[in-house]
C-alpha atoms as a PDB file:
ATOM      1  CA  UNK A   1       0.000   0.000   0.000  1.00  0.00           C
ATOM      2  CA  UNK A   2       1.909   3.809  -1.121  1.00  0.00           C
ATOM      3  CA  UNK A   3       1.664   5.633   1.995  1.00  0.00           C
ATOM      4  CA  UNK A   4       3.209   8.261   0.730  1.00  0.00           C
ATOM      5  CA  UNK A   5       1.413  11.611   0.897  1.00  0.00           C
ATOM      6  CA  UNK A   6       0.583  12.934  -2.200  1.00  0.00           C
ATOM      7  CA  UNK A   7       0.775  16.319  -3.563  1.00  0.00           C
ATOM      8  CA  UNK A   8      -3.015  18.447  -3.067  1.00  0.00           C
ATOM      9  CA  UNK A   9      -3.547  21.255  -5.528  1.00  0.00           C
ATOM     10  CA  UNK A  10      -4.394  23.975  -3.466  1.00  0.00           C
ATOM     11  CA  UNK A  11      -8.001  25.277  -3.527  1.00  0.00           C
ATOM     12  CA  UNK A  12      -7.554  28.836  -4.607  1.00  0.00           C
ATOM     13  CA  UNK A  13     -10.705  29.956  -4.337  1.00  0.00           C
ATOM     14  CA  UNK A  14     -10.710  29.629  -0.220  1.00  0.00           C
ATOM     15  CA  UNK A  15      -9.703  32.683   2.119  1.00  0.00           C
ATOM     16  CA  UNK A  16      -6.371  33.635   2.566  1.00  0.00           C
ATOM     17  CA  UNK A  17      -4.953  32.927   5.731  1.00  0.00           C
ATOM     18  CA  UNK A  18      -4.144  35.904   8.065  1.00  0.00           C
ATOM     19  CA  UNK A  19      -0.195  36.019   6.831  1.00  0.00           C
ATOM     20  CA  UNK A  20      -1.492  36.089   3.354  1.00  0.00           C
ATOM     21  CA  UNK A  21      -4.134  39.110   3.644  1.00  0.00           C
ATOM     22  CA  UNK A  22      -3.672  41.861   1.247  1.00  0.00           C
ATOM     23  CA  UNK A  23      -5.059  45.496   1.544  1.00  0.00           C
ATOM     24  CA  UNK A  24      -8.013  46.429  -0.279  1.00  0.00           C
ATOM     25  CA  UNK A  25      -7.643  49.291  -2.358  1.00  0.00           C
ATOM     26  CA  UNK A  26      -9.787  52.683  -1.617  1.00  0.00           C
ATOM     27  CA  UNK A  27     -13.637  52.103  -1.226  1.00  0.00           C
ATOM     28  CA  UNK A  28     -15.799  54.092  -3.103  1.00  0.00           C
ATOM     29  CA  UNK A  29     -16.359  56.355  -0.340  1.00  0.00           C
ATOM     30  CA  UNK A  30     -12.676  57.260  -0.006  1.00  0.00           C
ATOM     31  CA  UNK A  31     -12.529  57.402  -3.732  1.00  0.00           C
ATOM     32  CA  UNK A  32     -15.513  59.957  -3.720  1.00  0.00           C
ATOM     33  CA  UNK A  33     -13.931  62.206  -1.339  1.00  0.00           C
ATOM     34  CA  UNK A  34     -10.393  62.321  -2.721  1.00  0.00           C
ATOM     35  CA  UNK A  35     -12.096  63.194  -6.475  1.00  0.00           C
ATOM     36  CA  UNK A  36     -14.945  65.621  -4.747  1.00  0.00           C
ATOM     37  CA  UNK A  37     -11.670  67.769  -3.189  1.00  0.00           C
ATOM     38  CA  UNK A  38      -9.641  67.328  -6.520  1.00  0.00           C
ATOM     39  CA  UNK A  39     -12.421  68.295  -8.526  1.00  0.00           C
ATOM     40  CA  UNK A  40     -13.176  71.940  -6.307  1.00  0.00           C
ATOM     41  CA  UNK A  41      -9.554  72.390  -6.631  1.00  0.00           C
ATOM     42  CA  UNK A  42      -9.543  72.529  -9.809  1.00  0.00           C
ATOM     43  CA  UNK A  43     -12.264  75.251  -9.340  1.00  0.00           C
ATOM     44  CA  UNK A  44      -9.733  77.212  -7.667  1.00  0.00           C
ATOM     45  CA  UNK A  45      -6.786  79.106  -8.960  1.00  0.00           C
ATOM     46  CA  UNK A  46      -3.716  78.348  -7.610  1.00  0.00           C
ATOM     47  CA  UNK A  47      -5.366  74.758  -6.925  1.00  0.00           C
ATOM     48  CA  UNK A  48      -5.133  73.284  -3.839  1.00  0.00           C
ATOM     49  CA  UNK A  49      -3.044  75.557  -1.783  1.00  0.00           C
ATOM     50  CA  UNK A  50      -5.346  77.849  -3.014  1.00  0.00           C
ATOM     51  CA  UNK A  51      -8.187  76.034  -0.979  1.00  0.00           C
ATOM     52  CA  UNK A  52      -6.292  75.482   1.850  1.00  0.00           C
ATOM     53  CA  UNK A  53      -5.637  78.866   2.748  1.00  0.00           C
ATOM     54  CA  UNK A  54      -9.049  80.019   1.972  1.00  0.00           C
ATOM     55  CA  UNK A  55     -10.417  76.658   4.452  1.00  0.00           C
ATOM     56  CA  UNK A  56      -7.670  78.514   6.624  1.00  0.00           C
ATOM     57  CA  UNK A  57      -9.373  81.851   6.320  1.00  0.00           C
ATOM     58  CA  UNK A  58     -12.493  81.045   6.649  1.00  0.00           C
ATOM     59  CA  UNK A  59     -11.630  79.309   9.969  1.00  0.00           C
ATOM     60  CA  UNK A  60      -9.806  81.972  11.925  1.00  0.00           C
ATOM     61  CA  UNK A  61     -12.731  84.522  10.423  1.00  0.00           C
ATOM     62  CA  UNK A  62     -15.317  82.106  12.537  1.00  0.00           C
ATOM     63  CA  UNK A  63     -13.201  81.976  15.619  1.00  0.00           C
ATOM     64  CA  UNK A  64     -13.232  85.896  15.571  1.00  0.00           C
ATOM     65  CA  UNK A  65     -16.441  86.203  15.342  1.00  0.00           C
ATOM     66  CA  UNK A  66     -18.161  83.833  17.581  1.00  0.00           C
ATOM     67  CA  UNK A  67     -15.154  82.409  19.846  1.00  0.00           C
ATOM     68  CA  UNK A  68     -12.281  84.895  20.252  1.00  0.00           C
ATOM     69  CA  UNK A  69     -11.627  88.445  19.057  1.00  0.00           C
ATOM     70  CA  UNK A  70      -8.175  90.361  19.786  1.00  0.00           C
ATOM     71  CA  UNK A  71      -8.083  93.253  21.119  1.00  0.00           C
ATOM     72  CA  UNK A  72      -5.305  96.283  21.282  1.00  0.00           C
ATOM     73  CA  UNK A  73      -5.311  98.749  24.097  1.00  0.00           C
ATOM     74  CA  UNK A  74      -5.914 102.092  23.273  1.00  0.00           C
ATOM     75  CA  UNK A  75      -4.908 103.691  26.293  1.00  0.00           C
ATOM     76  CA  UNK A  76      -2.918 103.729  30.087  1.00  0.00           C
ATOM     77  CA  UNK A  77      -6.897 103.646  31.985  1.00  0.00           C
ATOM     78  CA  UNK A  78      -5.311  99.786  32.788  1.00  0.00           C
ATOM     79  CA  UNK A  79      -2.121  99.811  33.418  1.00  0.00           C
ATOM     80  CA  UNK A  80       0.253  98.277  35.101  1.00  0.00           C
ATOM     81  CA  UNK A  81      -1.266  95.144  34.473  1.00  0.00           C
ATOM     82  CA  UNK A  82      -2.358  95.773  30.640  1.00  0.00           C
ATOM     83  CA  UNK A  83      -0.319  98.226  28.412  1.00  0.00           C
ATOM     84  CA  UNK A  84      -0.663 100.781  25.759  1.00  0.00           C
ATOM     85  CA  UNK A  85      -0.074  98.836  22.410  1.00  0.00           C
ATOM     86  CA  UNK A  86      -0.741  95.431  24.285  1.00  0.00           C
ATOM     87  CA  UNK A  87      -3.315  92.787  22.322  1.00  0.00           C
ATOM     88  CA  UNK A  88      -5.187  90.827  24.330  1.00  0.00           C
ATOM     89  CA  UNK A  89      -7.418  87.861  23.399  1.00  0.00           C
ATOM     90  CA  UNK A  90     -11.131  88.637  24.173  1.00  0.00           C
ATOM     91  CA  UNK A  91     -13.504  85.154  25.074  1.00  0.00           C
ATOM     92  CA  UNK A  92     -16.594  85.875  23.340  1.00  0.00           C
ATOM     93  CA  UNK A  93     -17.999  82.151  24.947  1.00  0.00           C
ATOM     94  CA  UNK A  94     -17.447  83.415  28.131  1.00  0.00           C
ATOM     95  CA  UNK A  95     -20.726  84.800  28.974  1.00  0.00           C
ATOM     96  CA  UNK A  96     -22.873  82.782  27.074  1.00  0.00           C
ATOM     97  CA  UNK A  97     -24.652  79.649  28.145  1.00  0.00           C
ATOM     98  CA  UNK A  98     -25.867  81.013  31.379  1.00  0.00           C
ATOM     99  CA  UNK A  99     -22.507  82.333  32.601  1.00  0.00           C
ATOM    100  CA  UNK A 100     -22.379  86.043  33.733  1.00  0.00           C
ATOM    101  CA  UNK A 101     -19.512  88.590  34.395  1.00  0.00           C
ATOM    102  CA  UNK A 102     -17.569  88.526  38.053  1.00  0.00           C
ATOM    103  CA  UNK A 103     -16.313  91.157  40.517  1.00  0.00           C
ATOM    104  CA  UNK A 104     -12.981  91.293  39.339  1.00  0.00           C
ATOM    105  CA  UNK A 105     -13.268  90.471  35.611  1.00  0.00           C
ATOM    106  CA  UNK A 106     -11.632  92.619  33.193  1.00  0.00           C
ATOM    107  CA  UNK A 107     -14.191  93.011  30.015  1.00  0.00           C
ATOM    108  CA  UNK A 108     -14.474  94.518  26.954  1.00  0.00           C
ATOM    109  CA  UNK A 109     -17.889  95.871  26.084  1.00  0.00           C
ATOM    110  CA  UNK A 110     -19.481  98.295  23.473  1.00  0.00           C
ATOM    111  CA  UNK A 111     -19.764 101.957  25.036  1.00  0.00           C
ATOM    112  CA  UNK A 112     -22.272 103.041  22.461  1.00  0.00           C
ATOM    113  CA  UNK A 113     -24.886 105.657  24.028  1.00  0.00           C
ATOM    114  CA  UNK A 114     -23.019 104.975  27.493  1.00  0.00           C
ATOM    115  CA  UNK A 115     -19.165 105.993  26.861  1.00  0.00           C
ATOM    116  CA  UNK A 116     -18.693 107.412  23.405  1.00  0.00           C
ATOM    117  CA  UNK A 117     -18.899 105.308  20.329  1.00  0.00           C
ATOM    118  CA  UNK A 118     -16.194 102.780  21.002  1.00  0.00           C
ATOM    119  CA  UNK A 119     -15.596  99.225  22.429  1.00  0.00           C
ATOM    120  CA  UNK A 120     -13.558  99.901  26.000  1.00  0.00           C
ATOM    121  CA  UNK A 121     -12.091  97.816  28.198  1.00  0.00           C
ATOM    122  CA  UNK A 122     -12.379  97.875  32.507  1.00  0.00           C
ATOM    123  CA  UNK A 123     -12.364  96.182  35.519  1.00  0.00           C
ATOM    124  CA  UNK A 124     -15.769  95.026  36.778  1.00  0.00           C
ATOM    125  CA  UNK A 125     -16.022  96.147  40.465  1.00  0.00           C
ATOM    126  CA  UNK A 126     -19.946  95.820  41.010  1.00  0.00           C
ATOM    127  CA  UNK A 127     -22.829  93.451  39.273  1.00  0.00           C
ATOM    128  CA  UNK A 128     -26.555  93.750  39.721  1.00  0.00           C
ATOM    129  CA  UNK A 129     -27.525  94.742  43.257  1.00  0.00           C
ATOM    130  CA  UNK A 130     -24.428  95.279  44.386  1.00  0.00           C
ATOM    131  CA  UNK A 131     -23.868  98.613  46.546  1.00  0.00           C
ATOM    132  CA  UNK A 132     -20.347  99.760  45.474  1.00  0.00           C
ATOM    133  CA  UNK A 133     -19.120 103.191  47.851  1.00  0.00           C
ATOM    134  CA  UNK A 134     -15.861 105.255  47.676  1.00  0.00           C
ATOM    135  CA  UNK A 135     -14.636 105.451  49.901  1.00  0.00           C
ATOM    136  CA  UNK A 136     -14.667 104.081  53.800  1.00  0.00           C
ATOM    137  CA  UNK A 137     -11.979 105.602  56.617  1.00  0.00           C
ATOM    138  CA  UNK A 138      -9.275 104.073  55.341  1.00  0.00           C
ATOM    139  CA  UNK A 139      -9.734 104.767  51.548  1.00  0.00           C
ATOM    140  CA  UNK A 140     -10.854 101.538  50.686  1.00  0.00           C
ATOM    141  CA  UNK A 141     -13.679 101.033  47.942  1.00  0.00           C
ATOM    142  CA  UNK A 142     -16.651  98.942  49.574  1.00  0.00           C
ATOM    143  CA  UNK A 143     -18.965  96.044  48.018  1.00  0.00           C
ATOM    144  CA  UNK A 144     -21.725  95.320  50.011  1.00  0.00           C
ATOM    145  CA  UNK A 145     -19.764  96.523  53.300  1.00  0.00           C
ATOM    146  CA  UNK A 146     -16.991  94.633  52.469  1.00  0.00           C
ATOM    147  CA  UNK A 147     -13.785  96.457  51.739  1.00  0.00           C
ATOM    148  CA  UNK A 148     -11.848  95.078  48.677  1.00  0.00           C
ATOM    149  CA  UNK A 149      -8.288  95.602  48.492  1.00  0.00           C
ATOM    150  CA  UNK A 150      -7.122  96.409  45.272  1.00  0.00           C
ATOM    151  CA  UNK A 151      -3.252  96.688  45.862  1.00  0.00           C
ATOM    152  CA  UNK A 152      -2.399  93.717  43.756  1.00  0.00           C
ATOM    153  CA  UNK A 153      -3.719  95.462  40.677  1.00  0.00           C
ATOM    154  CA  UNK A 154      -4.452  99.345  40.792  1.00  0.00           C
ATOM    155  CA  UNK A 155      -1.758 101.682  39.163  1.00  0.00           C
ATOM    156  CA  UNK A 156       1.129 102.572  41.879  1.00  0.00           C
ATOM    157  CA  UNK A 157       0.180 105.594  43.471  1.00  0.00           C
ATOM    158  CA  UNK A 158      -3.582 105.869  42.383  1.00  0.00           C
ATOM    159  CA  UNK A 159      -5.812 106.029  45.443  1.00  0.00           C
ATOM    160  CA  UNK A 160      -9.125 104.136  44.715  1.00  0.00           C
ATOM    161  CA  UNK A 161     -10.732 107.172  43.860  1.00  0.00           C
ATOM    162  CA  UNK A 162     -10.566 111.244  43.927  1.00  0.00           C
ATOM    163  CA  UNK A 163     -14.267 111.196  43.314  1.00  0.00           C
ATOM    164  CA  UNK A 164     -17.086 109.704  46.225  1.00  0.00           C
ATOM    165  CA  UNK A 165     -19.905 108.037  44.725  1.00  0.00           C
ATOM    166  CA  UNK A 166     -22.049 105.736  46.638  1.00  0.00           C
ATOM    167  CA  UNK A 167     -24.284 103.600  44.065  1.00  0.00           C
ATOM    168  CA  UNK A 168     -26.442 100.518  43.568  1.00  0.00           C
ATOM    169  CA  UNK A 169     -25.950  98.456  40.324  1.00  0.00           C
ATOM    170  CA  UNK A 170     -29.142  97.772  38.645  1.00  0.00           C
ATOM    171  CA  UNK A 171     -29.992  93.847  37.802  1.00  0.00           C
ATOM    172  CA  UNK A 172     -28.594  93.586  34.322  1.00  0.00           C
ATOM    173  CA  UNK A 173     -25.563  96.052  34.634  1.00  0.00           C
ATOM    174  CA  UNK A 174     -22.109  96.474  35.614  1.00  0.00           C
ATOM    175  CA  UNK A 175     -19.960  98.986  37.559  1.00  0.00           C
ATOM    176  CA  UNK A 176     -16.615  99.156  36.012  1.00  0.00           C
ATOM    177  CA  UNK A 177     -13.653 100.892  36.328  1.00  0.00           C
ATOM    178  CA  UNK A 178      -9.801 101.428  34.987  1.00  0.00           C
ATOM    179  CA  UNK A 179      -7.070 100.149  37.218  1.00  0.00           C
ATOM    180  CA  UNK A 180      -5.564 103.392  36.391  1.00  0.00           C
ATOM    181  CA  UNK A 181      -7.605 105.587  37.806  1.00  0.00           C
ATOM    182  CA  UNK A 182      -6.267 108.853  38.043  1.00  0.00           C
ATOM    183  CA  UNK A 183      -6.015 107.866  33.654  1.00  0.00           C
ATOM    184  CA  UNK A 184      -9.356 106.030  33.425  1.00  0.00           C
ATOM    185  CA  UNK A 185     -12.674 107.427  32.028  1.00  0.00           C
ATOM    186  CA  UNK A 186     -15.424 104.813  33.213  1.00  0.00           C
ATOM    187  CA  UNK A 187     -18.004 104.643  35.405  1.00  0.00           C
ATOM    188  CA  UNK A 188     -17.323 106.892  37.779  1.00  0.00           C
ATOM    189  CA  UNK A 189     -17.170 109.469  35.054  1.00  0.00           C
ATOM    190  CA  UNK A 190     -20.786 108.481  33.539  1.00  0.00           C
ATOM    191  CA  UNK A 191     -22.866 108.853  36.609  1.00  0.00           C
ATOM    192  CA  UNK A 192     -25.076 111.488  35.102  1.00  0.00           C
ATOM    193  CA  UNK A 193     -25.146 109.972  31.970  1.00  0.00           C
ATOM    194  CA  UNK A 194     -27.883 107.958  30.564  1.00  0.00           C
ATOM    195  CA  UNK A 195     -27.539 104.823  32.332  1.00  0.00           C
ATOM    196  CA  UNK A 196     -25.879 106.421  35.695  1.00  0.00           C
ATOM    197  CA  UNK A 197     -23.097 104.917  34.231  1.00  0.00           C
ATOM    198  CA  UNK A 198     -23.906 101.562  34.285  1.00  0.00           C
ATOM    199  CA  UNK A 199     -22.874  99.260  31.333  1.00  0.00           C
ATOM    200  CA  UNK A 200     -25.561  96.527  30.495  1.00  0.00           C
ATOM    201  CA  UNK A 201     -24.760  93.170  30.309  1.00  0.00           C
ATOM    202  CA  UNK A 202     -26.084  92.498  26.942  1.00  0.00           C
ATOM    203  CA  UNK A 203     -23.445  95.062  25.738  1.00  0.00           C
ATOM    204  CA  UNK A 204     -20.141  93.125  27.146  1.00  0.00           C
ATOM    205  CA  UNK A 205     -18.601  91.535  24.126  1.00  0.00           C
ATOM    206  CA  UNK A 206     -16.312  89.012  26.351  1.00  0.00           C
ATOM    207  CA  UNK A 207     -13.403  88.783  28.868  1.00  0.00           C
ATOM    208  CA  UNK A 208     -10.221  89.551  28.033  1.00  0.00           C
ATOM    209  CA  UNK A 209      -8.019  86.068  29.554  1.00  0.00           C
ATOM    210  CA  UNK A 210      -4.685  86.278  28.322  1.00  0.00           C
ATOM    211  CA  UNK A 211      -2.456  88.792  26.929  1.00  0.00           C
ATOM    212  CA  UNK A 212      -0.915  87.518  23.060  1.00  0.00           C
ATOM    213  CA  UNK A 213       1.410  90.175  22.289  1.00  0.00           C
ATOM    214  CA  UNK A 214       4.050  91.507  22.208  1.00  0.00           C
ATOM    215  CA  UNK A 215       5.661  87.987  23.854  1.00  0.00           C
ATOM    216  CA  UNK A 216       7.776  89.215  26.604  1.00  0.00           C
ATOM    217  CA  UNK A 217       4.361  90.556  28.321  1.00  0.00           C
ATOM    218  CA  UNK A 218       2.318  87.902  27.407  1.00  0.00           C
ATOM    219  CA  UNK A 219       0.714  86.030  30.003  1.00  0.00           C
ATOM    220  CA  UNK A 220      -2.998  85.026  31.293  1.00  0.00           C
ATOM    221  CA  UNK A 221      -5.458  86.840  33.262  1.00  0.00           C
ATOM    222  CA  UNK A 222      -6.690  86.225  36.226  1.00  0.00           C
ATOM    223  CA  UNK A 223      -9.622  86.867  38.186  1.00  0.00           C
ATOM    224  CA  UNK A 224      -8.247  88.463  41.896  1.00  0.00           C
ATOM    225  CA  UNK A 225      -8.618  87.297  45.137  1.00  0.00           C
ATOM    226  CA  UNK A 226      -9.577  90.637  46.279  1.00  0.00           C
ATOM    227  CA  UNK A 227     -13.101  90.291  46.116  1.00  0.00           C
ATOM    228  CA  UNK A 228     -13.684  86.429  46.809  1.00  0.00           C
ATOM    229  CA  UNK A 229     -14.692  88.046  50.315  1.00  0.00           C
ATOM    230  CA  UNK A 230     -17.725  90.304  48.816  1.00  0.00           C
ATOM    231  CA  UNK A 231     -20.848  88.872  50.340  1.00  0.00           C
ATOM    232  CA  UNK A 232     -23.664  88.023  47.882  1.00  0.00           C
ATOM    233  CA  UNK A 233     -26.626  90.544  47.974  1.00  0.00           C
ATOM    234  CA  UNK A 234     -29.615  89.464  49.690  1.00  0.00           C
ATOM    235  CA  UNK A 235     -32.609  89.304  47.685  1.00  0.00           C
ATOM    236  CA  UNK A 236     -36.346  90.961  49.202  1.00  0.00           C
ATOM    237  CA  UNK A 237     -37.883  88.212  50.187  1.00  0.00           C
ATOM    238  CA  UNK A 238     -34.992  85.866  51.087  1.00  0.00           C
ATOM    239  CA  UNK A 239     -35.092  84.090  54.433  1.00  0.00           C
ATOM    240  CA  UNK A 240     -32.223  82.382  55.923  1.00  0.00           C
END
């Protein structure tokens, strides 16, 4: 009896073992895509570094208009901290959703019918119903009673203020003010303007978090400590 094993032709119409598996070209998906983008760049002079850079454009124009705007500062009203010339990088998301401007927050807002026909940027120092008063014994401003100390930010010299005022902020408006303020025009300025000087919420256009430029100053910004201590204001009605 041959025992010998005998040659098998191999059955080439069975899978190919894992070892043997070849890529499979492009699927028609794929295919589609890579001829769709070919085809519009061939739409497009200059081809498709042409489209790139407009994709390009077209993406940093939407993140200045609904995510981030820069922002140059026009003037000393807030120095030290923020610089004639500097650019700073406004967060137009930051008030949306439900969020609302802090004590403390530096903002940029439209002064239109409140300041003079020009976006401005300030400190916030009071929200709706706070009471914000210049100045108590020892030259401090006060937020609801509370004395805030603004050493770690107000210009060098600058006392809090050379002008009294003893307001309450409407629901729906800020107090604001230049950490310069012997070179800042804001709210103390405006209180017998239309609005008592007030700037409505509706009209802040984001909060400036980070200086860009030039790189030697740049750096982010932070809300300060100094008025973590302000009590809330006590609604009418509120029991506790």
């Amino acid at each position: 009896m041959d025992t010998e094993a005998q040659p098998t032709t191999r059955d080439r119409s069975s899978r190919p073992t894992g070892s043997e598996t070849t890529s499979d070209p492009a699927g028609p998906e794929d295919r589609s895509r890579v001829a769709f983008v070919a085809r519009v760049g061939s739409l497009v002079p200059g081809g498709r570094i042409t489209l790139t850079l407009l994709l390009c454009l077209v993406f940093l124009l939407s993140l200045s208009t609904f995510v981030l705007r820069p922002f140059q500062i026009p003037s000393g009203s807030m120095e030290p901290g923020l610089r004639i010339g500097d650019r700073v990088l406004v967060n137009k998301l930051a008030y949306r959703f439900g969020a609302v401007p802090q004590r403390g927050d530096i903002v940029v807002f439209d002064g239109t019918g409140y300041f003079g026909h020009a976006d401005y940027i300030k400190r916030v120092v009071g929200v709706g119903g706070d009471r914000v008063v210049c100045c108590d014994r020892e030259g401090s401003i006060q937020v609801n009673g509370r004395p805030v100390d603004e050493s770690g930010f107000l210009h060098p010299g600058d006392s809090p203020s050379e002008v009294p005022f003893d307001v309450v902020v409407p629901d729906g408006a800020l107090f604001v003010l230049g950490d310069h303020r012997s070179d800042s025009s804001d709210s103390r300025d405006h209180l017998g303007s239309p609005g008592g000087g007030m700037i409505p919420v509706g009209d802040v256009i984001g909060r400036a978090d980070g200086i860009v430029w030039p790189f030697a100053h740049a750096t982010r910004l932070h809300r300060p400590d100094a008025y973590a201590r302000v009590p809330g204001v006590r609604k009418a009605g509120a029991h506790g």
